[in-house]
Structures are given as structure tokens and as C-alpha cells.
Protein backbone atom coordinates (compact mmCIF):
# COMPACT_ATOMS: atom_id res chain seq x y z
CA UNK A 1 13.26 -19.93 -8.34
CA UNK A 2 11.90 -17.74 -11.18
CA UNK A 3 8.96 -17.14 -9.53
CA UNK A 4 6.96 -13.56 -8.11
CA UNK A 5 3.80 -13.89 -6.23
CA UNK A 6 2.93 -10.38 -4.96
CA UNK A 7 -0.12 -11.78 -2.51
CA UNK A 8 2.74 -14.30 -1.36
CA UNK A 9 4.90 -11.62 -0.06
CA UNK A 10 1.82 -10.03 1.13
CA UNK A 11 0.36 -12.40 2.97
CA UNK A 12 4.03 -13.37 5.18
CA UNK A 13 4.57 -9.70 6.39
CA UNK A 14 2.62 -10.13 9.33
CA UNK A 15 4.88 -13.20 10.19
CA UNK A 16 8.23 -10.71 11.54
CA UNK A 17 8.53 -10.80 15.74
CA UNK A 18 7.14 -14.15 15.39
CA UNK A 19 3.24 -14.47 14.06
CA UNK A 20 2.29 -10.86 14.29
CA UNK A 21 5.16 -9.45 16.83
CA UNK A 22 3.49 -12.23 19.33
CA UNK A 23 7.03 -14.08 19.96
CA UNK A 24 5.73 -16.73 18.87
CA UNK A 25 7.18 -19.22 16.03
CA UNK A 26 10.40 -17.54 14.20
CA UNK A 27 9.26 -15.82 10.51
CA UNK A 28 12.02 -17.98 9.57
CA UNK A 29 10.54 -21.36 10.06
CA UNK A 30 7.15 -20.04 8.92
CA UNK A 31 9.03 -18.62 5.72
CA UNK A 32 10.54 -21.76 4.52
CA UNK A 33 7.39 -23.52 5.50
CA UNK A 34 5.09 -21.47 3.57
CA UNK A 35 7.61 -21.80 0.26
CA UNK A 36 7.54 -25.36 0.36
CA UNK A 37 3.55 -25.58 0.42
CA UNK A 38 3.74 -23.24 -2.09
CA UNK A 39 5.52 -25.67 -4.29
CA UNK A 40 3.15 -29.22 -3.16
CA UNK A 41 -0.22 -28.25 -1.56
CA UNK A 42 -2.93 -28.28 -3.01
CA UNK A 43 -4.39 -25.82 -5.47
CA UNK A 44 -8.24 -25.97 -4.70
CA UNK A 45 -10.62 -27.95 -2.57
CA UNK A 46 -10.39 -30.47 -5.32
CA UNK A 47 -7.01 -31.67 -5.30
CA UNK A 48 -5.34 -33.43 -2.85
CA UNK A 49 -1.38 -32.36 -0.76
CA UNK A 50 1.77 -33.96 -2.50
CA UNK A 51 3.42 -36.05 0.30
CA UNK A 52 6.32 -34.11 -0.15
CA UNK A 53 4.62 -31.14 1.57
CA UNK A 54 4.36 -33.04 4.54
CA UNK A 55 7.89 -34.98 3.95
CA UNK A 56 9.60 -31.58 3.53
CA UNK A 57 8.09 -29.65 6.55
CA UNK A 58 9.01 -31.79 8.73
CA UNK A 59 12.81 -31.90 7.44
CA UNK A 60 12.31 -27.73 7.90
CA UNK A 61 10.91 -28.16 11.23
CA UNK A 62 13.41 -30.41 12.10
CA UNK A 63 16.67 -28.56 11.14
CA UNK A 64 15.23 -25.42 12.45
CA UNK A 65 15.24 -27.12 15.98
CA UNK A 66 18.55 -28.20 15.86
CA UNK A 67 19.90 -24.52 14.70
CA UNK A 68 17.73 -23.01 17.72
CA UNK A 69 18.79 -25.44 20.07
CA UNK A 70 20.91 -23.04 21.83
CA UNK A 71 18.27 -20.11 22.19
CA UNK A 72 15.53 -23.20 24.33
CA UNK A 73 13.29 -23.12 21.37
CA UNK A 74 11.54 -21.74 17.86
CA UNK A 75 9.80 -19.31 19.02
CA UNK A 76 10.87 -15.46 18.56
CA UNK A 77 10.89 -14.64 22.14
CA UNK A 78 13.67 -17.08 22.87
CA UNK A 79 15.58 -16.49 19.56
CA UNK A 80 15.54 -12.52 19.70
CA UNK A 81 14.51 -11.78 23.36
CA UNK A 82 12.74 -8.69 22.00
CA UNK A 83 9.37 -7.70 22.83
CA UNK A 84 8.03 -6.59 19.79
CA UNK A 85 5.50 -4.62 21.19
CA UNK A 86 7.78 -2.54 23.14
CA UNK A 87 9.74 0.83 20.82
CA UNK A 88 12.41 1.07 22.96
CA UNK A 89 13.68 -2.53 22.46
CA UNK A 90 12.62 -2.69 18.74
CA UNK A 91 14.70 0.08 18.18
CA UNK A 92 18.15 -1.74 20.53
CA UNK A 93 17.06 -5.26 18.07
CA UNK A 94 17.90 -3.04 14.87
CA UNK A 95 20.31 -0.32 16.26
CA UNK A 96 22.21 -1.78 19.31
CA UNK A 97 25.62 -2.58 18.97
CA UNK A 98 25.36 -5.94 20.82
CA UNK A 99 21.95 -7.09 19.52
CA UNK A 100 20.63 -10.33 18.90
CA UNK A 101 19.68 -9.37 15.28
CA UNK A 102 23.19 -11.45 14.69
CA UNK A 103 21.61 -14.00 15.57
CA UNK A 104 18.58 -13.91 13.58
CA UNK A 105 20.66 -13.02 10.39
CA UNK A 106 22.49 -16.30 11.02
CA UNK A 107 19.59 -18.21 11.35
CA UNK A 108 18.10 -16.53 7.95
CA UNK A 109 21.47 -17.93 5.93
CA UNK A 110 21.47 -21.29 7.75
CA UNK A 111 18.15 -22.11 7.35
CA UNK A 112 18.21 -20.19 3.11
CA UNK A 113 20.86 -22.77 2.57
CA UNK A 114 19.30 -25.89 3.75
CA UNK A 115 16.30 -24.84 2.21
CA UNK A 116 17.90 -24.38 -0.84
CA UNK A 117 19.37 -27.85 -0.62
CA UNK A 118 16.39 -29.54 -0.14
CA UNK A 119 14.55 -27.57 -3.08
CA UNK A 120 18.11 -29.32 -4.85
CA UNK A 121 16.50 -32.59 -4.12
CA UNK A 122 12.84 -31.85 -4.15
CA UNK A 123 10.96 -34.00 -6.83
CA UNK A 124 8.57 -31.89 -9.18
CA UNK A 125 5.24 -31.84 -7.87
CA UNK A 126 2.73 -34.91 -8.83
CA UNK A 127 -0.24 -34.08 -10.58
């Protein structure tokens, strides 16, 4: 997209293992969420949310469902079955030969791709 936003990047590390290596919601989902308010939400208490934001989020949320249909759900937990809290299986996620990071790395280009296609679509932001 052209674009850098250090504090950006900053402010999603926390979102790996699922909010904070809780299990909970995927960093992927969160990811692609967080990009798309980044392009319509508002920029100060001032301005209103682009209905796109909302429009678009859901179409994330959506899609992301239907590619984690076969893991029961969105949430980390179910997706990598790692507790993230735990060395000995952080280390088998990143280093074991038969490790669900496969899966995860799928998701990642599944979900890059149909973000990128709806970013194709994506009107410019109203003012």
C-alpha cells in the first residue's frame, strides 16, 4: 500500500498466540481488521466511521470463519493448539516437524489474498 506506520506495527505485536498469547482471536483476523480501520475509521473524536469500516469487517470476519471452519473456531487455541504460555510447546509450534504452524501460514496467505482483493474493490475513504 505505500504506507509505514511504525506505532501501527507497534501497537499489533502483542496480538501473536491470539490477544497477548491468551488463545484467544487469531492475530490474523485482528491483523486484517486493524488495516481496514486503518483505512475508514475515524481520525479524532470529531469525525465520524466510513460505513465501509463496518461493511468490510464483517466481509473479514466472515471469510475468516469459513477458512477456520475446520479447526471449531477463530480463536488461536483451536487454530494452533499451542499454549502460548507453555516453552516447551512454543518451541514444537516453530521447530516440530509436524506442527500446526502449516496451518497458520496457510491461513496468513488465504486470508493476505482476500484481503488484498477486497482493498481491490474498496472505495477511497469519504471525507
Amino acid at each position: 500500500m505505500g504506507k509505514q506506520n511504525p506505532e501501527l506495527v507497534s501497537a499489533m505485536g502483542a496480538m501473536g498466540g491470539g490477544i497477548a498469547s491468551s488463545g484467544r482471536v487469531c492475530g490474523i483476523l485482528i491483523g486484517a481488521v486493524a488495516l481496514m480501520s486503518s483505512l475508514y475509521s475515524r481520525s479524532g473524536l470529531d469525525d465520524s466511521d466510513d460505513v465501509n469500516m463496518w461493511r468490510y469487517g464483517a466481509k473479514l470476519n466472515r471469510k475468516f470463519e469459513e477458512l477456520c471452519a475446520e479447526y471449531g473456531g477463530v480463536n488461536c487455541r483451536d487454530i494452533a493448539q499451542t499454549d502460548w504460555r507453555d516453552r516447551e510447546q512454543v518451541k514444537e509450534f516453530y521447530r516440530g516437524e509436524d506442527s500446526r504452524r502449516k496451518h497458520c501460514v496457510r491461513l496468513v496467505g488465504d486470508m493476505a489474498q482476500y484481503l488484498g482483493e477486497l482493498l481491490e474493490e474498496a472505495p477511497p475513504k469519504k471525507t
